[in-house]
Protein backbone atom coordinates (compact mmCIF):
# COMPACT_ATOMS: atom_id res chain seq x y z
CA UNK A 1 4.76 -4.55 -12.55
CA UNK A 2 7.56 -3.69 -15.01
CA UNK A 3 7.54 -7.34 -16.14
CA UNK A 4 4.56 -6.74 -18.38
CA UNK A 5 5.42 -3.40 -19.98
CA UNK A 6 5.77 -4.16 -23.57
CA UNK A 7 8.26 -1.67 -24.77
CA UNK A 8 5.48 0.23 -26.75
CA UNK A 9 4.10 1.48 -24.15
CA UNK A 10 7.44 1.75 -22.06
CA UNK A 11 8.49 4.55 -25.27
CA UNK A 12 4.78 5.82 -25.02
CA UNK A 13 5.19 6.64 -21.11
CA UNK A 14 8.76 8.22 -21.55
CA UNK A 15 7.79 10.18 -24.53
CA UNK A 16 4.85 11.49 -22.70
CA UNK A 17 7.14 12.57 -19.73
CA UNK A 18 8.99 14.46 -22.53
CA UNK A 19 6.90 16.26 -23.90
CA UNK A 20 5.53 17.50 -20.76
CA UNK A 21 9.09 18.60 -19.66
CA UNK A 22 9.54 20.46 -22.97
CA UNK A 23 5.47 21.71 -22.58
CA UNK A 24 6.17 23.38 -19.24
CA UNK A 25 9.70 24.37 -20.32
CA UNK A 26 8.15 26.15 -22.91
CA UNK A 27 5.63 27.93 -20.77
CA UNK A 28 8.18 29.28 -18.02
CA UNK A 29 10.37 30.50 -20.82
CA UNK A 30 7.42 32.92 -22.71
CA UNK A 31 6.88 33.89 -19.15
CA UNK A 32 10.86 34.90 -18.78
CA UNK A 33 10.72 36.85 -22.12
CA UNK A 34 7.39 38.29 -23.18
CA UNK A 35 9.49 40.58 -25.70
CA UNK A 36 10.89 37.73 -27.32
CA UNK A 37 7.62 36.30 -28.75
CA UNK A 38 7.29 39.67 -31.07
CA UNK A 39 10.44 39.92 -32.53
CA UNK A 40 10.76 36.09 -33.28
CA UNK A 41 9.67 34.76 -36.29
CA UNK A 42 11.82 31.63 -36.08
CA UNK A 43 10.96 28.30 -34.57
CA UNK A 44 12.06 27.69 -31.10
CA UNK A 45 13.92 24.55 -31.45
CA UNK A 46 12.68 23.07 -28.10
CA UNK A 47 8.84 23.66 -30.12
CA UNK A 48 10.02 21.35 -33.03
CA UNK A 49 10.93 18.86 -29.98
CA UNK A 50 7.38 18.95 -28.46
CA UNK A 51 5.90 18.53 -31.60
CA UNK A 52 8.33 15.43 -33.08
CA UNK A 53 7.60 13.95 -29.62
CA UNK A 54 3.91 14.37 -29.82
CA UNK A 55 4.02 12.81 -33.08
CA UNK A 56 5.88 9.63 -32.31
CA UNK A 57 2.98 9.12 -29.24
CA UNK A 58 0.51 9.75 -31.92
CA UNK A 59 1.92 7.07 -33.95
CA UNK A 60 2.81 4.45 -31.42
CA UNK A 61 -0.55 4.65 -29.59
CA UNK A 62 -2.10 4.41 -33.00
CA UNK A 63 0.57 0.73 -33.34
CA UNK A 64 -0.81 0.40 -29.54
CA UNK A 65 -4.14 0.33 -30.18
CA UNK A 66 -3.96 -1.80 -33.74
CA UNK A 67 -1.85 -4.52 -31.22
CA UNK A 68 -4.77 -4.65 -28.78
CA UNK A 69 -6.85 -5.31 -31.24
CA UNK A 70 -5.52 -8.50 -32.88
């Protein structure tokens, strides 16, 4: 099964796992700290994480799909 993972999608499945470790992360830390959210104008740098991560699977499934294609 592994044999025929090219390694685009082997970054696309472990990026995905990522960013839904950092998504519900996220979520049970707002939960911890509903004060915090007011105050906080800064970035949460765990955020800037989700969203880099989510941006790289954007890209390579874009590369993913222009692959399947040729």
């Amino acid at each position: 099964m592994f044999e025929s993972l090219n390694p685009v999608i082997l970054i696309l499945l472990i990026t995905s796992s990522l960013t839904i470790g950092l998504i519900l992360n996220q979520n049970e830390s707002s939960k911890d700290s509903p004060s915090n959210q007011n105050s906080s104008s800064s970035t949460n740098p765990l955020e800037t994480l989700t969203w880099i991560c989510f941006l790289v699977q954007l890209f390579l499934l874009i590369i993913k799909i222009k692959i399947n294609e040729s």
